[in-house]
N, C-alpha and C. Protein backbone atom coordinates (compact mmCIF):
# COMPACT_ATOMS: atom_id res chain seq x y z
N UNK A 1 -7.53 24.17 -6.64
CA UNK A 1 -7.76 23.33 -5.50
C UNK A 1 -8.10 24.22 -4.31
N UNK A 2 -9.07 23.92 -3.75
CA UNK A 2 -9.24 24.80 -1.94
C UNK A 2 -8.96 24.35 -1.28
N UNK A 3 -8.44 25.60 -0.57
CA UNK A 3 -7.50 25.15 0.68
C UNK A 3 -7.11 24.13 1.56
N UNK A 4 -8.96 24.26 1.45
CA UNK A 4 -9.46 23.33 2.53
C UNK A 4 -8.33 21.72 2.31
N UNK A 5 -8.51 21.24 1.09
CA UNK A 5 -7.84 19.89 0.54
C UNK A 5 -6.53 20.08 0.52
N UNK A 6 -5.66 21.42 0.76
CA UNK A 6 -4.72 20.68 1.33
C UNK A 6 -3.94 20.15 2.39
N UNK A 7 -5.43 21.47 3.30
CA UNK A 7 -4.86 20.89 4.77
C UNK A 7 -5.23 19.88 5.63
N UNK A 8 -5.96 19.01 5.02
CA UNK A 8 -6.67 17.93 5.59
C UNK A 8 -5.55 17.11 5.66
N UNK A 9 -5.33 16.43 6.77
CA UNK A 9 -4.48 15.37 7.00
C UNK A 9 -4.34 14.47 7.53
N UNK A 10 -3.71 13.29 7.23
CA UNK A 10 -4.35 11.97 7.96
C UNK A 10 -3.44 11.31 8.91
N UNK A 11 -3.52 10.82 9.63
CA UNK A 11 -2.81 10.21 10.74
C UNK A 11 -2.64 8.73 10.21
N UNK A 12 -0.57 8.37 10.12
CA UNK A 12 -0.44 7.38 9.82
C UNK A 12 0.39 6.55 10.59
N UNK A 13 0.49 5.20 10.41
CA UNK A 13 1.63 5.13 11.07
C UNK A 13 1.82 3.65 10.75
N UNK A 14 3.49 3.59 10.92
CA UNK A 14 3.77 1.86 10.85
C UNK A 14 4.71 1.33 11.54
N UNK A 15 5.22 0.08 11.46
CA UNK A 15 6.04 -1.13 12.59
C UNK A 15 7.31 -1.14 12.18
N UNK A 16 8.31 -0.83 12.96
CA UNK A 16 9.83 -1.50 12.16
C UNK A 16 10.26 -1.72 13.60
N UNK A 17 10.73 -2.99 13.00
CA UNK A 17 11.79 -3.70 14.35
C UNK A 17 10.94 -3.62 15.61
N UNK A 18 9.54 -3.50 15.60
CA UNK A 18 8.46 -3.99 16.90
C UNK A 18 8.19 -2.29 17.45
N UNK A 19 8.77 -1.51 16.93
CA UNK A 19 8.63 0.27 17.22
C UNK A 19 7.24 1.00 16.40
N UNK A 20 6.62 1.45 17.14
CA UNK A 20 5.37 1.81 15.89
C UNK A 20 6.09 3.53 15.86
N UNK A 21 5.84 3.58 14.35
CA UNK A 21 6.05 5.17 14.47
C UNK A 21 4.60 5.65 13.67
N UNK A 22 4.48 7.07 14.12
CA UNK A 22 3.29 8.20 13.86
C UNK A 22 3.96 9.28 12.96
N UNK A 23 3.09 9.20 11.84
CA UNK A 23 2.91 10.86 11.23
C UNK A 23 2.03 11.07 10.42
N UNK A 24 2.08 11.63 9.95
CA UNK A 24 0.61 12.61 8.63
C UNK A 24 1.42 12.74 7.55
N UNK A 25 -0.20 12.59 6.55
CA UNK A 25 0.33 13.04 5.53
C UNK A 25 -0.86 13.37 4.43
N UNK A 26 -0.76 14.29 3.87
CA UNK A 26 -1.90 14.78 2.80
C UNK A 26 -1.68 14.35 1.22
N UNK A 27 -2.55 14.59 0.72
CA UNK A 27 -2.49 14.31 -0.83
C UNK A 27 -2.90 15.46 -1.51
N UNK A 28 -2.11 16.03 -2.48
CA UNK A 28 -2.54 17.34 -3.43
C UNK A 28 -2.08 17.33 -4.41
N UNK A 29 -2.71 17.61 -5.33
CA UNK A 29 -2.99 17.18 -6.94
C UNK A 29 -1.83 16.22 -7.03
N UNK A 30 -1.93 14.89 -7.38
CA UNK A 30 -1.48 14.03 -7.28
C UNK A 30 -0.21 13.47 -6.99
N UNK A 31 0.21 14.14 -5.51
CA UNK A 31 1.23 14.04 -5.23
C UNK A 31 0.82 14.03 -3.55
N UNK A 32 1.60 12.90 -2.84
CA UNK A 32 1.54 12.68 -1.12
C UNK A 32 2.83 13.14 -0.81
N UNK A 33 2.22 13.68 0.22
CA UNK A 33 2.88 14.62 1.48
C UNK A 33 3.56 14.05 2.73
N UNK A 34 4.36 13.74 3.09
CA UNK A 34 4.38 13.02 4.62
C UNK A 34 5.28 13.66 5.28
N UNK A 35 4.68 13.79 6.57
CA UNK A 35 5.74 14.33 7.84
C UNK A 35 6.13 13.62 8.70
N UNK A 36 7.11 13.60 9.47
CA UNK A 36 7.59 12.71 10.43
C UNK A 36 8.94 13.50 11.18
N UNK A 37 8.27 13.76 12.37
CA UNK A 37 9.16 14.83 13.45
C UNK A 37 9.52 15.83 12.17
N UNK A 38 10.78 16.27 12.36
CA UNK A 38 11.20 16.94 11.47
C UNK A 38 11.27 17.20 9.95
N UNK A 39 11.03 15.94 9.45
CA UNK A 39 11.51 15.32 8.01
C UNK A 39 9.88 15.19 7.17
N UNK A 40 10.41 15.82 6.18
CA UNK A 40 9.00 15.63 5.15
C UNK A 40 9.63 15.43 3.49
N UNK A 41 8.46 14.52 3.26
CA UNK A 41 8.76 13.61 1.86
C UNK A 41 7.68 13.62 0.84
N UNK A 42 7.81 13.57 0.07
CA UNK A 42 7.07 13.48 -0.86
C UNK A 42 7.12 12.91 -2.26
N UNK A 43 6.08 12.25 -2.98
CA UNK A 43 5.95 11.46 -4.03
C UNK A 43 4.68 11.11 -4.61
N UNK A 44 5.00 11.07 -6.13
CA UNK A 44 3.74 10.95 -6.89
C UNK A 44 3.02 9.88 -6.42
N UNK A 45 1.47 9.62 -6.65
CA UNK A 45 1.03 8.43 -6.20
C UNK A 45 0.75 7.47 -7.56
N UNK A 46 0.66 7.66 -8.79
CA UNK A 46 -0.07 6.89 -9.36
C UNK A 46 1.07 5.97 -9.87
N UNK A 47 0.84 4.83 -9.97
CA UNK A 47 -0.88 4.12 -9.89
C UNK A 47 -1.26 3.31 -8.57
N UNK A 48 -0.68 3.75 -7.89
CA UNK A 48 -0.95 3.19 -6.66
C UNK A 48 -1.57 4.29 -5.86
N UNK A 49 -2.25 3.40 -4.59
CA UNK A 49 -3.05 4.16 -3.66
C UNK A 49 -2.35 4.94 -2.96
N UNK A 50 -3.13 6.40 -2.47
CA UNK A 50 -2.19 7.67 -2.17
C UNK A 50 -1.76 6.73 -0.61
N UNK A 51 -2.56 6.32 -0.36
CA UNK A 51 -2.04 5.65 1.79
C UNK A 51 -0.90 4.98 1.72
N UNK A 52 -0.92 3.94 0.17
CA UNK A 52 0.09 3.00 0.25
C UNK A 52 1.66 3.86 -0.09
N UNK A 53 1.10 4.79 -0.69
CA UNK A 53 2.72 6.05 -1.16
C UNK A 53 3.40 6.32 0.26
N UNK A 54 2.27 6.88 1.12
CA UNK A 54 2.51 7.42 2.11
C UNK A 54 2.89 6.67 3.38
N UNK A 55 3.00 5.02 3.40
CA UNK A 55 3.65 4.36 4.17
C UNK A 55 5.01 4.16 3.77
N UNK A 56 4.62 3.89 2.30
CA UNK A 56 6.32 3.90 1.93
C UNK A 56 7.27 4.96 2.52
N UNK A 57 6.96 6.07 2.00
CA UNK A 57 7.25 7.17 2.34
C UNK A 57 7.89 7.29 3.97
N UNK A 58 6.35 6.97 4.78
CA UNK A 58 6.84 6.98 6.56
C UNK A 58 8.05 5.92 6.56
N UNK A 59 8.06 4.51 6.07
CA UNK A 59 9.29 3.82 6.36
C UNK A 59 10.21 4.08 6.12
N UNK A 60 10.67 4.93 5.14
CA UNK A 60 11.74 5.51 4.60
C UNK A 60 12.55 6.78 5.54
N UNK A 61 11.33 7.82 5.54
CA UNK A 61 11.75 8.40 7.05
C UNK A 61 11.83 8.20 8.04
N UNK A 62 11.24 6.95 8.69
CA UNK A 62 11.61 6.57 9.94
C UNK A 62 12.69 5.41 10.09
N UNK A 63 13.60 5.05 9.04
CA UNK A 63 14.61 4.64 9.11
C UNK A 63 15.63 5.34 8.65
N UNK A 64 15.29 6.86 8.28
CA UNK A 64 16.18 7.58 8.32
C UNK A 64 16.45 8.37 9.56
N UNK A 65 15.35 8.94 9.78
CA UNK A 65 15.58 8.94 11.60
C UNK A 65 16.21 8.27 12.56
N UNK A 66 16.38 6.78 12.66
CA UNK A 66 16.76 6.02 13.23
C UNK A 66 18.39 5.91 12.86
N UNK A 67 18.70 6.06 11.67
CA UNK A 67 20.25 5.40 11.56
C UNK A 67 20.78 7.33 11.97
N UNK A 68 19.98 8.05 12.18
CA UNK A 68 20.63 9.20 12.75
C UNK A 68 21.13 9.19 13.84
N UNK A 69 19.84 8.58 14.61
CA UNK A 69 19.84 8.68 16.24
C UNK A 69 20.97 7.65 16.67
N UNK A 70 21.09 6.54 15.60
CA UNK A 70 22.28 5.60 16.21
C UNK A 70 24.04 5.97 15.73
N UNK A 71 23.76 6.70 14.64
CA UNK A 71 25.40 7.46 14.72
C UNK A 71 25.93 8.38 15.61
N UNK A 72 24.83 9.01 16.23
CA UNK A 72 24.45 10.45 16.74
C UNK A 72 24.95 9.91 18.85
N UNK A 73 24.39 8.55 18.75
CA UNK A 73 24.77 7.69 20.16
C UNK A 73 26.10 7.14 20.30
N UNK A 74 26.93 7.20 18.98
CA UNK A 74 28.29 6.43 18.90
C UNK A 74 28.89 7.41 18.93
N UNK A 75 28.46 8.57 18.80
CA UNK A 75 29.66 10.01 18.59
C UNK A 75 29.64 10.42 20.21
């Protein structure tokens, strides 16, 4: 694979609880990439579309982010 493909990356992002969140994420040999602030995830795509992996993916980290920031406010 060149380089080039794995540093290409796409700008994603989705809605929870009316909050949009942003991050990227690439695809390389058949496996998606996603970042979000700190936190990066990853998972095979098939048989589904690599974008649709990679939202899953963002919702997952950005509700892990979130139940951080709200334990993190009670302490």
């Amino acid at each position: 694979m060149a380089l080039a493909e794995y540093e290409t990356t796409h700008a994603l992002s989705v809605e929870l609880d009316g909050v949009n969140y942003a991050g990227t994420y690439r695809v390389m040999t058949g496996t998606v990439i996603v970042h979000f602030e700190n936190e990066t995830r990853f998972a095979p795509y098939a048989p589904n579309r690599p974008e649709t992996v990679a939202r899953w993916l963002l919702t997952d980290l950005c509700r892990k982010v979130e139940s951080r920031r709200r334990k993190a406010a009670k302490n």
